[in-house]
N, C-alpha and C. Protein backbone atom coordinates (compact mmCIF):
# COMPACT_ATOMS: atom_id res chain seq x y z
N UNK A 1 -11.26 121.77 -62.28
CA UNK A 1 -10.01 121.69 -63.03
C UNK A 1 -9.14 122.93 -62.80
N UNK A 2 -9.50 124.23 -62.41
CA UNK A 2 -8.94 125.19 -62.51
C UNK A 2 -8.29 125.43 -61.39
N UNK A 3 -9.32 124.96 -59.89
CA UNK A 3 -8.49 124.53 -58.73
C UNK A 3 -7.52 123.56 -58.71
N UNK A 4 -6.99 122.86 -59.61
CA UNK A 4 -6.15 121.71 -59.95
C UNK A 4 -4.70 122.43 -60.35
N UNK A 5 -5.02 123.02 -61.32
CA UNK A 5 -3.93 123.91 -62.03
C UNK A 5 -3.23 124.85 -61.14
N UNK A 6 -4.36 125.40 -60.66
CA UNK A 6 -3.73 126.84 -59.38
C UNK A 6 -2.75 126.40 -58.49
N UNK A 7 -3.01 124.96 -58.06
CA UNK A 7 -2.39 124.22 -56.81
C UNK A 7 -1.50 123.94 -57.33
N UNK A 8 -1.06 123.11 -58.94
CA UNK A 8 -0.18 122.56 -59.28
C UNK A 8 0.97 123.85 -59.17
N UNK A 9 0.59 125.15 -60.06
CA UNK A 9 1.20 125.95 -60.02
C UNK A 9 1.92 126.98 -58.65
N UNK A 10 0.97 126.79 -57.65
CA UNK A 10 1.10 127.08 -56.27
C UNK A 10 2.33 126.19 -55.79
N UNK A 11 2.23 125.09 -56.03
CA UNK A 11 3.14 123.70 -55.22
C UNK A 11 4.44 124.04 -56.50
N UNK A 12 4.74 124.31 -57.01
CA UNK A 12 5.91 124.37 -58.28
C UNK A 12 6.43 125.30 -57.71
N UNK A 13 5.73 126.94 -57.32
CA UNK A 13 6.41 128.07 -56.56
C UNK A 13 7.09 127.56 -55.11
N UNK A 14 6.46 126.83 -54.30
CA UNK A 14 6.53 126.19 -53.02
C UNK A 14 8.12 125.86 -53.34
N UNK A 15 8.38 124.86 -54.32
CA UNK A 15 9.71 124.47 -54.27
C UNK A 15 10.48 124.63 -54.88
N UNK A 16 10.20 126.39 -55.97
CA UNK A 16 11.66 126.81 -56.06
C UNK A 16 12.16 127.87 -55.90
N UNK A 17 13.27 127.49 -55.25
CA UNK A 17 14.60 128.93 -54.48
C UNK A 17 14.56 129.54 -54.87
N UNK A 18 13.91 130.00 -55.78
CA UNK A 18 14.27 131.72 -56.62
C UNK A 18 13.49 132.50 -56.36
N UNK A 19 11.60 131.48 -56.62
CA UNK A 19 10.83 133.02 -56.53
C UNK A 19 10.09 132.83 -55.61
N UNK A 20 9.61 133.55 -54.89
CA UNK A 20 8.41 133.48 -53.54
C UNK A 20 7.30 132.61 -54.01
N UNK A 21 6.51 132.18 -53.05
CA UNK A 21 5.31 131.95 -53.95
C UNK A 21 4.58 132.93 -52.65
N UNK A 22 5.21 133.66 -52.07
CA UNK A 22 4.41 134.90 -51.28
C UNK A 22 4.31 136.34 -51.99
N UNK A 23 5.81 136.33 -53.05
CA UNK A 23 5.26 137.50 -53.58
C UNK A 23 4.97 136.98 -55.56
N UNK A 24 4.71 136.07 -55.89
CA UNK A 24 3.79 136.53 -56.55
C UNK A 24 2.50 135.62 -56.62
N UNK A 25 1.47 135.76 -56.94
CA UNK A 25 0.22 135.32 -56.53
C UNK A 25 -0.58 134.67 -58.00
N UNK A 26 -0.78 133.11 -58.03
CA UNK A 26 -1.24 132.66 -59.20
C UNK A 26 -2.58 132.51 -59.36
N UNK A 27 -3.16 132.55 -60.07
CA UNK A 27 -4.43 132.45 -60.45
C UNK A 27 -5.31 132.17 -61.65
N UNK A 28 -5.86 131.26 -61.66
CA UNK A 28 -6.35 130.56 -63.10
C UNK A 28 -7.62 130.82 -63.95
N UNK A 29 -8.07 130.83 -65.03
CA UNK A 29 -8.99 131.89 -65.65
C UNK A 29 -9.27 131.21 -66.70
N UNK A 30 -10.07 130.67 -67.27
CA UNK A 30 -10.45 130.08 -68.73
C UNK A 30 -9.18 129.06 -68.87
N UNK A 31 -8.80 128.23 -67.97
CA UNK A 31 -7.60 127.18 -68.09
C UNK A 31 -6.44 128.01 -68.54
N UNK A 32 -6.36 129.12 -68.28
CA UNK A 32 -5.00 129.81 -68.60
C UNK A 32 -4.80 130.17 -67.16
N UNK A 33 -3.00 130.34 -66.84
CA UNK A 33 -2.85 130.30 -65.45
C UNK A 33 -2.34 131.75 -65.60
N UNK A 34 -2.67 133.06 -64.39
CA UNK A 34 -2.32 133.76 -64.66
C UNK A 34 -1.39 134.15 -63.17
N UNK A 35 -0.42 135.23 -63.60
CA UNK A 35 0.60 135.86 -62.85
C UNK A 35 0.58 137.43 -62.28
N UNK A 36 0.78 137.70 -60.83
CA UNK A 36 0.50 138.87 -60.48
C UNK A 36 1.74 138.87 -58.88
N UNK A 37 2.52 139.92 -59.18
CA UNK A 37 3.06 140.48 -57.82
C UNK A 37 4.80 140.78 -58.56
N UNK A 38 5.80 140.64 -57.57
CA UNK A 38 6.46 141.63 -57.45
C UNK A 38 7.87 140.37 -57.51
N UNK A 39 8.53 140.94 -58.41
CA UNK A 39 10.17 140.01 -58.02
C UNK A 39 11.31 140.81 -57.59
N UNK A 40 12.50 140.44 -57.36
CA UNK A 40 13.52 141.38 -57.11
C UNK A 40 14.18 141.81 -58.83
N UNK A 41 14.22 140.76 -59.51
CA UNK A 41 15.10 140.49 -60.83
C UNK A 41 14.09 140.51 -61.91
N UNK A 42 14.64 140.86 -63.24
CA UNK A 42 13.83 140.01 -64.36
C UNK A 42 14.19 138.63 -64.19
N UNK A 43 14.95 138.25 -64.23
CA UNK A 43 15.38 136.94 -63.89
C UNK A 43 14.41 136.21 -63.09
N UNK A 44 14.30 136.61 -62.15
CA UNK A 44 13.20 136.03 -61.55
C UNK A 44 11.56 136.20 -61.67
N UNK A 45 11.27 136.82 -62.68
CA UNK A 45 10.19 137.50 -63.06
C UNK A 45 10.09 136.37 -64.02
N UNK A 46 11.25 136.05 -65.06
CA UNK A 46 11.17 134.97 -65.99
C UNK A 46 10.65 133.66 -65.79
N UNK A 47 11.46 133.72 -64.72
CA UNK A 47 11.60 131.76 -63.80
C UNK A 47 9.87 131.71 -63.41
N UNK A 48 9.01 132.62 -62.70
CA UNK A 48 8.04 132.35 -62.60
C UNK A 48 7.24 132.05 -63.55
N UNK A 49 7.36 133.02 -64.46
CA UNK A 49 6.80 132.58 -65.80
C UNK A 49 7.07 130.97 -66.69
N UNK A 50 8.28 130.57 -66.68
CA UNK A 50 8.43 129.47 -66.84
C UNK A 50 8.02 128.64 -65.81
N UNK A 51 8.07 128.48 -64.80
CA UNK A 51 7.43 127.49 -63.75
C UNK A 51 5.88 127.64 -64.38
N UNK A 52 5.16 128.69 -64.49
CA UNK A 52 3.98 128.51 -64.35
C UNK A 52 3.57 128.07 -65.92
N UNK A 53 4.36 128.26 -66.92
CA UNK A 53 4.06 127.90 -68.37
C UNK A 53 4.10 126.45 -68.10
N UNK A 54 4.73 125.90 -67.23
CA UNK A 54 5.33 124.26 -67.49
C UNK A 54 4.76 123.32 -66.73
N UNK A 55 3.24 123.97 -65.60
CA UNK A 55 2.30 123.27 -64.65
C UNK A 55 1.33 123.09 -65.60
């Protein structure tokens, strides 16, 4: 299940324009998905966070 989530969240970064999914790196932990790396913006620091709240 946790490889399920990672991917979903992996494939959500894949297709959107804002944030890499090279620079930041997801990873899943007790069914919570977690977030690690580097943005240009808060803005875009946000958007990942919402992408990954919403997989």
């Amino acid at each position: 299940m946790m490889l399920y989530i990672t991917s979903k969240a992996k494939d959500a970064f894949a297709a959107e324009p804002t944030v890499s999914v090279f620079d930041v790196e997801v990873e899943t932990f007790k069914g919570m998905v977690q977030l690690r790396g580097t943005t240009d913006t808060l803005e875009q620091a946000q958007r990942a966070g919402e992408i990954a709240f919403w997989r």
